[in-house]
N, C-alpha and C. Protein backbone atom coordinates (compact mmCIF):
# COMPACT_ATOMS: atom_id res chain seq x y z
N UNK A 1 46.60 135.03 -21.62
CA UNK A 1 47.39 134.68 -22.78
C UNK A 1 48.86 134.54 -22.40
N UNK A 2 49.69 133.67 -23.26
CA UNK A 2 51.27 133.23 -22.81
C UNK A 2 51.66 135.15 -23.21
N UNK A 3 51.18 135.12 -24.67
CA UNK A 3 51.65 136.40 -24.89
C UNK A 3 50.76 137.16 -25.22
N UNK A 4 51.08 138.75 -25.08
CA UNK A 4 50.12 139.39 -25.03
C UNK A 4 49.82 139.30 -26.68
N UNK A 5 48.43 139.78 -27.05
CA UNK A 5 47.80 139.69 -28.21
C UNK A 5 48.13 141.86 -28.34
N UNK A 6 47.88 142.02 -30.07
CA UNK A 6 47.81 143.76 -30.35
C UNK A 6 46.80 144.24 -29.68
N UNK A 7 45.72 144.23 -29.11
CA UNK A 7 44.53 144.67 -28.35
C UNK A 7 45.07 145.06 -26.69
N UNK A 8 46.39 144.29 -26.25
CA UNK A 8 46.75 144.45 -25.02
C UNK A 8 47.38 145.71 -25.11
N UNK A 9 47.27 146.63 -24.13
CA UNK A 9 47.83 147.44 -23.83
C UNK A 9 49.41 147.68 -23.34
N UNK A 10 50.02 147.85 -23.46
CA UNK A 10 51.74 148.61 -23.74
C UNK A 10 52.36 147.82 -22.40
N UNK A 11 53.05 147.28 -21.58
CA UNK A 11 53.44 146.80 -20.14
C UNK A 11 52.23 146.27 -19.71
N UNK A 12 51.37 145.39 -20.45
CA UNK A 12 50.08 144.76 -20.49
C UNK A 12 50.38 143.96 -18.62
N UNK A 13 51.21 143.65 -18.45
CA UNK A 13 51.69 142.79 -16.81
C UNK A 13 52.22 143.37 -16.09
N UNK A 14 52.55 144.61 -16.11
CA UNK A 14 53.58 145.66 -15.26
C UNK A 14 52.70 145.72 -14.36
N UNK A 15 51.25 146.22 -13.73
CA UNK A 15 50.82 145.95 -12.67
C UNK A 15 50.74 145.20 -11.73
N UNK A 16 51.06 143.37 -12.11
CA UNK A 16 50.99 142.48 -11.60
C UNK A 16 52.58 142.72 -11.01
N UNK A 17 53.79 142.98 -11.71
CA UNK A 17 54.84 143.12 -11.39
C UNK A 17 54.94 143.99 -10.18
N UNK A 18 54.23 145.04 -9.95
CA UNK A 18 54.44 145.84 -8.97
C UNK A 18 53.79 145.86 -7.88
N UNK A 19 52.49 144.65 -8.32
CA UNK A 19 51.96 143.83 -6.95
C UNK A 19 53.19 143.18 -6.47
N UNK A 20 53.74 142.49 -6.88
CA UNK A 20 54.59 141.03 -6.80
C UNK A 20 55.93 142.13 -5.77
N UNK A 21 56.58 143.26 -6.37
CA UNK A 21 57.83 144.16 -5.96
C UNK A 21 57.25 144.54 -4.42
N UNK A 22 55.75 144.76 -4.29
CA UNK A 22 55.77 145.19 -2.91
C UNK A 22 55.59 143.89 -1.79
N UNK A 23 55.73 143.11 -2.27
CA UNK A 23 55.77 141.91 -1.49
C UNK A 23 56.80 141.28 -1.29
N UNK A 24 58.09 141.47 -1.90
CA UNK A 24 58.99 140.57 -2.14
C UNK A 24 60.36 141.83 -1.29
N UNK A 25 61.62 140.67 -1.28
CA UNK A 25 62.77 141.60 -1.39
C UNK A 25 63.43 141.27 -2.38
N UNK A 26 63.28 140.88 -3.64
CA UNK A 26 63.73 140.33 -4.34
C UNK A 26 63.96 141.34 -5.29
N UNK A 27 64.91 141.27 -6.55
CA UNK A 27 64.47 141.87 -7.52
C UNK A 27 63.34 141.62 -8.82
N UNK A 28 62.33 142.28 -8.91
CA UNK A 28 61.02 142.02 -10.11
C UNK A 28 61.27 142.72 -11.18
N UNK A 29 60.80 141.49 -12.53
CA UNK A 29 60.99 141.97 -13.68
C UNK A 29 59.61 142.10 -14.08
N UNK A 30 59.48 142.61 -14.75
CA UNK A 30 58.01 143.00 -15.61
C UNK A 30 58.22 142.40 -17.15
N UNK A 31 56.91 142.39 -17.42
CA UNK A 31 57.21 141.52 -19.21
C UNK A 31 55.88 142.25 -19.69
N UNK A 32 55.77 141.99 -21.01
CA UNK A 32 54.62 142.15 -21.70
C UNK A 32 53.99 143.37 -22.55
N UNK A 33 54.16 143.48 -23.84
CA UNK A 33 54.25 144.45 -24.36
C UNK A 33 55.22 145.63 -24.42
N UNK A 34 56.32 145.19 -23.88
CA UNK A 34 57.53 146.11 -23.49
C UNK A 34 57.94 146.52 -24.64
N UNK A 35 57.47 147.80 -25.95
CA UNK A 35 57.90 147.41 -27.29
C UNK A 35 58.78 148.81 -26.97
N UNK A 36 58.38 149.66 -26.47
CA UNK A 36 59.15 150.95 -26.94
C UNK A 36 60.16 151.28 -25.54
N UNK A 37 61.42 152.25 -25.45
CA UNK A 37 62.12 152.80 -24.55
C UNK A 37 61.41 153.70 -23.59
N UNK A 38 60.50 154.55 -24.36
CA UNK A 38 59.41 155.31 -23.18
C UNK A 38 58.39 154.45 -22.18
N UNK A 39 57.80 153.12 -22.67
CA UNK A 39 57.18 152.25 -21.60
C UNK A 39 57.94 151.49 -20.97
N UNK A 40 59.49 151.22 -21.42
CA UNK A 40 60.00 150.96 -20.64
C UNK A 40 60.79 151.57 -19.27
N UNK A 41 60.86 152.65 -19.66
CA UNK A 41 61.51 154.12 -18.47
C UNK A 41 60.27 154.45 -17.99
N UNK A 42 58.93 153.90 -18.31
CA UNK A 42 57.87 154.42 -17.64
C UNK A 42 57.43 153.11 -16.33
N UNK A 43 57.85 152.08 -16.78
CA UNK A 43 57.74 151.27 -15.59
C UNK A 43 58.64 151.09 -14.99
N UNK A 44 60.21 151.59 -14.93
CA UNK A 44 61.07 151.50 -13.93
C UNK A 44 60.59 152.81 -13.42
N UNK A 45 61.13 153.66 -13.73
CA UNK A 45 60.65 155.08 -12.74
C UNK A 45 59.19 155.35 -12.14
N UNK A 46 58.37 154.21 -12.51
CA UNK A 46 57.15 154.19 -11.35
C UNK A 46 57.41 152.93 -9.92
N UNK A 47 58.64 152.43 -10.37
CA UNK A 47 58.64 151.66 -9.34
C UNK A 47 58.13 150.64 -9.70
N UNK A 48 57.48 150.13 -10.80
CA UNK A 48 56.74 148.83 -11.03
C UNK A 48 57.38 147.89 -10.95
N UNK A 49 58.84 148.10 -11.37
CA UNK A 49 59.78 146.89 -11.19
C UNK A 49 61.19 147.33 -11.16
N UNK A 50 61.89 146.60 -10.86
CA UNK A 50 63.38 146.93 -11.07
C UNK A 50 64.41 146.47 -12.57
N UNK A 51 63.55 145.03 -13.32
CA UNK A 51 64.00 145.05 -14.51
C UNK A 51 62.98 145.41 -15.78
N UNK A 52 63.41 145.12 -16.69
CA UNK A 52 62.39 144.78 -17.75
C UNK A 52 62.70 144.06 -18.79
N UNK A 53 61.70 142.49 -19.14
CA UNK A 53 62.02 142.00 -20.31
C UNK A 53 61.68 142.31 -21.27
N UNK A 54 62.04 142.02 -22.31
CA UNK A 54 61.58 142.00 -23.77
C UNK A 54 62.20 140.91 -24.65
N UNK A 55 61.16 140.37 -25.19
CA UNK A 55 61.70 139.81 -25.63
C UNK A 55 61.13 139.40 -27.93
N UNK A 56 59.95 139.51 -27.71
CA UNK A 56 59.58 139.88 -29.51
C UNK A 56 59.61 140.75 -30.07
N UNK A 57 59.96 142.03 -29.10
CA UNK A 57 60.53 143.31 -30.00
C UNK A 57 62.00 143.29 -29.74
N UNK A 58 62.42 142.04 -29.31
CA UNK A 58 64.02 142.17 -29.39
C UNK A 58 64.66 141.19 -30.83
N UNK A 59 62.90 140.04 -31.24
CA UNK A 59 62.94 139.41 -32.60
C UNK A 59 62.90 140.83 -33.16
N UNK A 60 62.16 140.77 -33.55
CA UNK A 60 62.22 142.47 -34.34
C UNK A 60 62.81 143.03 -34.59
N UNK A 61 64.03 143.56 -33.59
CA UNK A 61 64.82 144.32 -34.06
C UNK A 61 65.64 144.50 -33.14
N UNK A 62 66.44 143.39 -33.48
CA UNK A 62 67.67 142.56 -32.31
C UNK A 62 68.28 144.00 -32.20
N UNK A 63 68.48 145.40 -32.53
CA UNK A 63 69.57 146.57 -32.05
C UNK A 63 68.27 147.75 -31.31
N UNK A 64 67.30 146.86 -30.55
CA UNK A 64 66.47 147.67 -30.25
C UNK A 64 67.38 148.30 -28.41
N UNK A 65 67.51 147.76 -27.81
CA UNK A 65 68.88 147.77 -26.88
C UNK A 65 69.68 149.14 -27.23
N UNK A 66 70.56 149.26 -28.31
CA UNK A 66 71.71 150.21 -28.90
C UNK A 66 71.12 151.13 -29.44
N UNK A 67 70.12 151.12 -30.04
CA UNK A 67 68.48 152.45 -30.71
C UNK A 67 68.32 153.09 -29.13
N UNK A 68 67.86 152.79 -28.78
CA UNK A 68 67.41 152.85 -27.19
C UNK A 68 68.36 153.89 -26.25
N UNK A 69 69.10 153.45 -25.92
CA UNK A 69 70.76 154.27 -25.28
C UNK A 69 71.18 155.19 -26.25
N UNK A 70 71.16 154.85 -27.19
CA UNK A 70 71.81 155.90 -28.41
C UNK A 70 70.28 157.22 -28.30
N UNK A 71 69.57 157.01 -28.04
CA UNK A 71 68.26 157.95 -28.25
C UNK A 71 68.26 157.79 -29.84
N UNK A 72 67.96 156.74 -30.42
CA UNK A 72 67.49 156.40 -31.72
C UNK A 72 66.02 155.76 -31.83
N UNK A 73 65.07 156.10 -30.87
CA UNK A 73 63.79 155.59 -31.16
C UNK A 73 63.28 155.68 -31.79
N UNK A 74 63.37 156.74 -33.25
CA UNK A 74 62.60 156.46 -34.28
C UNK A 74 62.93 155.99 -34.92
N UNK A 75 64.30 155.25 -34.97
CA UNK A 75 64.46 153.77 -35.66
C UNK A 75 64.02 152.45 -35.54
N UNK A 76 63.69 152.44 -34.33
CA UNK A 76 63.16 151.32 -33.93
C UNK A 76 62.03 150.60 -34.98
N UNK A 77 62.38 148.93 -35.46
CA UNK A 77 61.54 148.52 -35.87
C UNK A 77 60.58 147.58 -34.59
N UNK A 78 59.13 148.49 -34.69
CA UNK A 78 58.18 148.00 -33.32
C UNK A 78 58.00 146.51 -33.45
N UNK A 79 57.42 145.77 -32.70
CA UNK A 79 56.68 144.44 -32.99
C UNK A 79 55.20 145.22 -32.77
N UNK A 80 54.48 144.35 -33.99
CA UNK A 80 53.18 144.59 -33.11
C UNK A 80 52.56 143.38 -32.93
N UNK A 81 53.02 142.32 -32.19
CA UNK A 81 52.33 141.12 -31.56
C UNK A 81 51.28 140.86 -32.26
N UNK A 82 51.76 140.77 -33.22
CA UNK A 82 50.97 139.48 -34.40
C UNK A 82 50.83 138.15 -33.48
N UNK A 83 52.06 137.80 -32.90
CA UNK A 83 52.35 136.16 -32.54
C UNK A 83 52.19 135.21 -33.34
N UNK A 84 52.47 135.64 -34.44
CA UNK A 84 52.31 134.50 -35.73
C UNK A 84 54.16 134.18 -36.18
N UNK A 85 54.80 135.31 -36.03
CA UNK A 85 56.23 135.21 -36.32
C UNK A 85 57.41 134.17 -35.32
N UNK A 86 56.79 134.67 -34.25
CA UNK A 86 57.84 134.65 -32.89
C UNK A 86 57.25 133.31 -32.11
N UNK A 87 56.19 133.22 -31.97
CA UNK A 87 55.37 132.55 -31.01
C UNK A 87 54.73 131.27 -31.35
N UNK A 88 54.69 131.01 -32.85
CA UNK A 88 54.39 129.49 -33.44
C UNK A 88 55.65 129.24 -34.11
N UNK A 89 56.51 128.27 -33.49
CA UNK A 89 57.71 127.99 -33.80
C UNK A 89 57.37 126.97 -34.54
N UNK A 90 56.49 125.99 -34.02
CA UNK A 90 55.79 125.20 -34.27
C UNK A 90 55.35 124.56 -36.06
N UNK A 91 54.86 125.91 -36.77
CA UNK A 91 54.51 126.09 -37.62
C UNK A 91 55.00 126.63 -38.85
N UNK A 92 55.53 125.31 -39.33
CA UNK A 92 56.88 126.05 -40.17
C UNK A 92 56.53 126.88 -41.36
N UNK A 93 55.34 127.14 -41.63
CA UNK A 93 55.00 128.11 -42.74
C UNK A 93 55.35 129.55 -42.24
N UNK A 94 55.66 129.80 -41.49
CA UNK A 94 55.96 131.32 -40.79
C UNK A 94 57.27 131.23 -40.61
N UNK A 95 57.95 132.40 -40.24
CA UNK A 95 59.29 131.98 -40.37
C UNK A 95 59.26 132.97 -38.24
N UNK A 96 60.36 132.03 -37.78
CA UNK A 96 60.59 131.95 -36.08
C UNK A 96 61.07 132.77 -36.38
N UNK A 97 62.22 133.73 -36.75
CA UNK A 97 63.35 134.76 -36.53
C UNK A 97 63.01 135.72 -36.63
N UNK A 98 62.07 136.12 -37.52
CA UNK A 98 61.56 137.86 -37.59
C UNK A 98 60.24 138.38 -37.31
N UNK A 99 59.79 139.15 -36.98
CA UNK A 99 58.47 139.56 -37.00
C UNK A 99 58.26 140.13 -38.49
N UNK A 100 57.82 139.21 -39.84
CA UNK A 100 57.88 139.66 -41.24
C UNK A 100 56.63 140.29 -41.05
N UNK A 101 56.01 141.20 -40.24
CA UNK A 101 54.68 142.20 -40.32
C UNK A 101 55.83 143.45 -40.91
N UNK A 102 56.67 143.89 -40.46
CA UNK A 102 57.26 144.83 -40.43
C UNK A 102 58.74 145.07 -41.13
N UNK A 103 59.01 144.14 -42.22
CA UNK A 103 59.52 144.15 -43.22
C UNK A 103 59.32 143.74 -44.07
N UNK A 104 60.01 144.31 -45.48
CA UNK A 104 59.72 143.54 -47.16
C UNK A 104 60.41 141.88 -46.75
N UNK A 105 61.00 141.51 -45.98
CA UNK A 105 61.97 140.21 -45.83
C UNK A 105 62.04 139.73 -44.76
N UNK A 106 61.50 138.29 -44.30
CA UNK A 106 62.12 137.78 -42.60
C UNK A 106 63.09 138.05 -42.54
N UNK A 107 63.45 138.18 -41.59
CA UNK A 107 65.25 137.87 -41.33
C UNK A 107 66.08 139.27 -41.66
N UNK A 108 65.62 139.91 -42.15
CA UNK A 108 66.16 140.89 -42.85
C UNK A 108 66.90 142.15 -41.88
N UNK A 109 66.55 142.49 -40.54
CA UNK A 109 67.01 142.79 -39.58
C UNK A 109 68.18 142.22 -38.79
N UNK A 110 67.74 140.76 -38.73
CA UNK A 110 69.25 139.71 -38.10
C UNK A 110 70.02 139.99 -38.87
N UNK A 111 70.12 139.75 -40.11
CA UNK A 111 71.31 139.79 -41.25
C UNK A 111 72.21 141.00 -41.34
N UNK A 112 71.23 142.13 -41.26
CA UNK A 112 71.89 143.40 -40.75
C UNK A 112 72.70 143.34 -40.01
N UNK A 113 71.96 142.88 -38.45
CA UNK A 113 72.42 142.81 -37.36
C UNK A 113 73.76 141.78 -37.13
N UNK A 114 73.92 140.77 -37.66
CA UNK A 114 75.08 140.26 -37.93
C UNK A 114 75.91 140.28 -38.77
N UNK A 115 76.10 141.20 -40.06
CA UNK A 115 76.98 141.68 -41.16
C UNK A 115 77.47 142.91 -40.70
N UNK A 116 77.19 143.32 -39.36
CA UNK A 116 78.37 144.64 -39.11
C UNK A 116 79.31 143.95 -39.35
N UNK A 117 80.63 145.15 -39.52
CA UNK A 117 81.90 144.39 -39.78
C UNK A 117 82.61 144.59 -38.37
């Protein structure tokens, strides 16, 4: 799958990443299911990779980054890889900007996220 589906497991590609790190001198990123700060400190400190993306729990909840560093993880709004929000852009009955599984409102997180003062 391009993206992982809810049935995939948490750093669903982090293994492949840490095939790829012992082969390379490069720096390796890992992707895939990267939703929370603990799977993500769980695949750098195993060595699986040296970065990590994210990128539909960063639709979700564009201050997942500043939650994170701040030790605010139980704020975090999760994705749970619907792929109906983020991933059919395509399909304009859904709306591209939010993962609306996990709010009363699309968008409703960005707006936040850009009305700080």
């Amino acid at each position: 799958y391009v993206s992982p589906l809810k049935k995939s497991p948490m750093g669903t590609y982090a293994h492949l990443a840490e095939i790829i790190k012992k082969n390379v001198d490069i720096p390796v990123v890992a992707v895939g299911r990267i939703n929370t700060p603990e799977v993500a400190e769980g695949i750098l400190g195993k060595g699986q990779a040296d970065l990590v993306a994210i990128c539909r729990q960063l639709i979700c909840d564009p201050s997942w980054v500043n939650k994170a560093a701040e030790n605010r993880a139980g704020e975090i709004i999760s994705c749970n890889s619907c792929n109906t929000c983020c991933c059919r852009r395509g399909n304009r009955k859904q709306p591209a900007t939010h993962c609306c599984c996990k709010t009363n409102r699309p968008g409703e997180e960005w707006e936040r996220f850009f009305s700080r003062p």
